[in-house]
Protein backbone atom coordinates (compact mmCIF):
# COMPACT_ATOMS: atom_id res chain seq x y z
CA UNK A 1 134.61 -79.53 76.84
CA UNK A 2 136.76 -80.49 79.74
CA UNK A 3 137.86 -83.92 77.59
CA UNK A 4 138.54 -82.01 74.65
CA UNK A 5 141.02 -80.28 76.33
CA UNK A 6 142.55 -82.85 77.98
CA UNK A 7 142.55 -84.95 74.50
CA UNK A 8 144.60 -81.36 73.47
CA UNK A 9 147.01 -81.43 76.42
CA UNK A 10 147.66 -84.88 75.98
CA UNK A 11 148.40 -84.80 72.33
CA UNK A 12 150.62 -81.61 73.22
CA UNK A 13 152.54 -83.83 75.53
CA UNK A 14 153.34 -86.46 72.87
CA UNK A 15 154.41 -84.15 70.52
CA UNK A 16 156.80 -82.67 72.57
CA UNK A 17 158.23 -86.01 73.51
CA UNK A 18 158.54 -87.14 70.27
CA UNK A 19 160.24 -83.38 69.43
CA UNK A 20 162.69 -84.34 72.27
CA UNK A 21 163.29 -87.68 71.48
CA UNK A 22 164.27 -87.11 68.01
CA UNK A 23 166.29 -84.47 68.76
CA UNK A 24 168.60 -86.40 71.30
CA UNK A 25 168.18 -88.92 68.66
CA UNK A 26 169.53 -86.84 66.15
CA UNK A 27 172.24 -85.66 68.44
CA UNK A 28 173.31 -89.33 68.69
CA UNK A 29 173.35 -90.30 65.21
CA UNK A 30 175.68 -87.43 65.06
CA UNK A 31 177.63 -88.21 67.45
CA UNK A 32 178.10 -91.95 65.79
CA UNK A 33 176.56 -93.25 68.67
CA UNK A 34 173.49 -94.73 66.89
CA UNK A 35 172.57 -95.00 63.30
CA UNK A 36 169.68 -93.67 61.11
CA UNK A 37 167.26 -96.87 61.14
CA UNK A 38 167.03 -97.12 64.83
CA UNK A 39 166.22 -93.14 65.04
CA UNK A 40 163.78 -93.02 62.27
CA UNK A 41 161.52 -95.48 64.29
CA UNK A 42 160.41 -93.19 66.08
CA UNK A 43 158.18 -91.36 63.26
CA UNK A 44 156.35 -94.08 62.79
CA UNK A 45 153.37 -93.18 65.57
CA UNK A 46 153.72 -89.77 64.66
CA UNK A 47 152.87 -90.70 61.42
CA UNK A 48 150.41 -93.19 61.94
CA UNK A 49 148.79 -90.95 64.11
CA UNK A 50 148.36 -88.07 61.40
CA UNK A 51 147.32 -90.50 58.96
CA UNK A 52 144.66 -91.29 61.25
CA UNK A 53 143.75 -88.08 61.95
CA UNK A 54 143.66 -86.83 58.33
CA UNK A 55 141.03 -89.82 57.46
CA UNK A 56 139.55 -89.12 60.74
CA UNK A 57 138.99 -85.47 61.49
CA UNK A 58 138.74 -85.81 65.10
CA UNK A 59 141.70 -86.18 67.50
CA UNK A 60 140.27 -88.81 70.09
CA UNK A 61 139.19 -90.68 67.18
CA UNK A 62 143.03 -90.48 65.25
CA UNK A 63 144.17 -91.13 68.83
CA UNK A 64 142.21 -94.58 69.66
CA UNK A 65 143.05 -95.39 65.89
CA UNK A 66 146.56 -95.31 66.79
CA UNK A 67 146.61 -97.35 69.84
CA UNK A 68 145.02 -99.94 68.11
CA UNK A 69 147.10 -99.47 64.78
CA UNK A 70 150.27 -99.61 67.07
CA UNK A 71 149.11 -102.07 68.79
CA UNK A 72 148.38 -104.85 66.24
CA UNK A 73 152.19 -103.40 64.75
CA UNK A 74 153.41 -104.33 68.34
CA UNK A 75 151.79 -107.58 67.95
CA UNK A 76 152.91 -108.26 64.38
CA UNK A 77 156.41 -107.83 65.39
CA UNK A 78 156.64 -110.04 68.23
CA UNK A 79 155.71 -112.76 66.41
CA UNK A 80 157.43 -112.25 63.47
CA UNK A 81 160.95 -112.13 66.19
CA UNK A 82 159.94 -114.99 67.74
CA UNK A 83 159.35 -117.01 64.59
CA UNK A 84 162.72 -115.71 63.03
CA UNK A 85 164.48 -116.77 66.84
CA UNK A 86 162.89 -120.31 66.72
CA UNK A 87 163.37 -121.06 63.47
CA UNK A 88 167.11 -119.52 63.28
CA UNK A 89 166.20 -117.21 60.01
């Protein structure tokens, strides 16, 4: 009981971060201070993380899918910057 509702405070948290942070990220593409590509990164957890939890059904589940989800993304891209910086593409 007492995990379930952290899980749900947790999740709360996140969603009112990403709320926040694409809000002062739409301010700023307003603004002209950033454009639309570097803003709209920041759906992509969100999204992964409802596609996970539609397949899913559970939230710890979705959340744990995720993490690893974003994780191997993470992982993806570093190499993929590092190849492109070493071999100057």
């Amino acid at each position: 009981m007492a995990a379930n509702i952290a899980i749900g405070l947790a999740l709360g948290l996140i969603a009112i971060g990403v709320v926040a942070t694409l809000g002062v990220g739409i301010k700023n593409v307003i603004n002209g201070r950033s454009d639309v590509k570097r803003v709209s990164v920041m759906i992509v957890p969100a999204a992964v993380f409802g596609v996970s939890y539609a397949s899913f059904g559970q939230y710890g589940e979705a959340a744990m899918a995720t993490l690893l989800i974003m994780m191997g993304l993470m992982a993806l891209a570093i190499v993929i910057s590092s190849t492109r910086g070493t071999f100057k593409l």
